[in-house]
Protein backbone atom coordinates (compact mmCIF):
# COMPACT_ATOMS: atom_id res chain seq x y z
CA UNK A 1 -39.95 25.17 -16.01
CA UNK A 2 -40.05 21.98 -14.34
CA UNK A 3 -39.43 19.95 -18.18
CA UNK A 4 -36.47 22.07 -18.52
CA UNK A 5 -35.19 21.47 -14.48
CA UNK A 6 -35.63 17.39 -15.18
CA UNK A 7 -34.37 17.38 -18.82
CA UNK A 8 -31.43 19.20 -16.96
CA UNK A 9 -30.92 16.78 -14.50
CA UNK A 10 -31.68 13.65 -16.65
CA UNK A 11 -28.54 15.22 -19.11
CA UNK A 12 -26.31 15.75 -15.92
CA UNK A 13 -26.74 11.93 -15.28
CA UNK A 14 -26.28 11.00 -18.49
CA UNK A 15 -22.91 12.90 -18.32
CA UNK A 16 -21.93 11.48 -14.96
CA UNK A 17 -23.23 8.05 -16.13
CA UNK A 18 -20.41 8.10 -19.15
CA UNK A 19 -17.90 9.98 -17.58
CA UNK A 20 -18.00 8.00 -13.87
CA UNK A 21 -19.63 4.80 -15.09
CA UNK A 22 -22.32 2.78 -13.52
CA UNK A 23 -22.60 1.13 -9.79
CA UNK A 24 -21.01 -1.78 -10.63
CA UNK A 25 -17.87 0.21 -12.49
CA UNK A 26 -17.62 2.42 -9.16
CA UNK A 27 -17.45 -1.22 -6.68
CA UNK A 28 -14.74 -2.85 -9.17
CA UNK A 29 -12.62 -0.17 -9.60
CA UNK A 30 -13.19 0.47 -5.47
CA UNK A 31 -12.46 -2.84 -4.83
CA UNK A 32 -9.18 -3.10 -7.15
CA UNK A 33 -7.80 0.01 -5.56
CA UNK A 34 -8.08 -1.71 -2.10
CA UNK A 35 -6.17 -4.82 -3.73
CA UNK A 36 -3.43 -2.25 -5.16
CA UNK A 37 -3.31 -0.48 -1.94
CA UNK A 38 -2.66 -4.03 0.30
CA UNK A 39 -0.69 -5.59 -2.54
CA UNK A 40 1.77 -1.92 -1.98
CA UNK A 41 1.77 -2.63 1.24
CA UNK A 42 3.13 -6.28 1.72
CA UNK A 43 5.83 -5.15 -0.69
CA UNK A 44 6.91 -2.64 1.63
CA UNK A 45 6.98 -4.77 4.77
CA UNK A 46 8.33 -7.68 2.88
CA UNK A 47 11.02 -5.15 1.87
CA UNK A 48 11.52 -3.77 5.38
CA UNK A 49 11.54 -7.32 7.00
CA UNK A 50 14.71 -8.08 4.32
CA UNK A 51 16.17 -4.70 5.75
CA UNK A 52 15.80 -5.51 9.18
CA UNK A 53 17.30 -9.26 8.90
CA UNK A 54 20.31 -8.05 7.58
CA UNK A 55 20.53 -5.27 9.93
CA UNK A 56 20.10 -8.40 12.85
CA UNK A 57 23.10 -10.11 11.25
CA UNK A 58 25.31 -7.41 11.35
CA UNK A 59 24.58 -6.43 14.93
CA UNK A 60 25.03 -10.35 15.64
CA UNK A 61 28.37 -9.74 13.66
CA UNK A 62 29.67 -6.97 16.09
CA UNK A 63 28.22 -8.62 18.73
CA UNK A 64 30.26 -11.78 18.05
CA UNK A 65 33.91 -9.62 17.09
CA UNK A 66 32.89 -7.86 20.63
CA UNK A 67 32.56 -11.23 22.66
CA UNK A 68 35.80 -12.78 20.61
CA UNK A 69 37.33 -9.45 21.84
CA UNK A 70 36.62 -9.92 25.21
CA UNK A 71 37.67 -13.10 26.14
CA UNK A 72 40.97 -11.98 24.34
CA UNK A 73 41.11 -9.18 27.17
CA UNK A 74 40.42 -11.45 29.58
CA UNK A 75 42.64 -13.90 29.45
């Protein structure tokens, strides 16, 4: 009973061995996700910092027709 119990578990590791990989497979492919993960992320701020300078210039754009507008009234 206790062959057929470790023969068991010796093919289950075999199995999880070939199908998951080793330590070492695991850490790379843990570590490359991370990379992936932080590379996604820059992207997305470097995107939303492009978004929000050109949402800056056209507020300073209003902000500019506003003050031209009035010192018109003003005067």
């Amino acid at each position: 009973m206790t062959d057929k119990m470790m023969m068991t578990y010796i093919t289950n590791l075999e199995s999880d061995f070939v199908t998951e990989g080793g330590i070492k497979e695991r850490m790379t492919a843990a570590r490359l996700g991370y990379r992936a993960d932080k590379k996604e992320e820059l992207v997305a701020a470097k995107q939303e910092i492009a978004t929000l300078k050109a949402e800056i210039q056209r507020l300073n754009t209003i902000i500019a027709q506003l003050k031209e507008e009035n010192s018109r009234l003003t005067k």
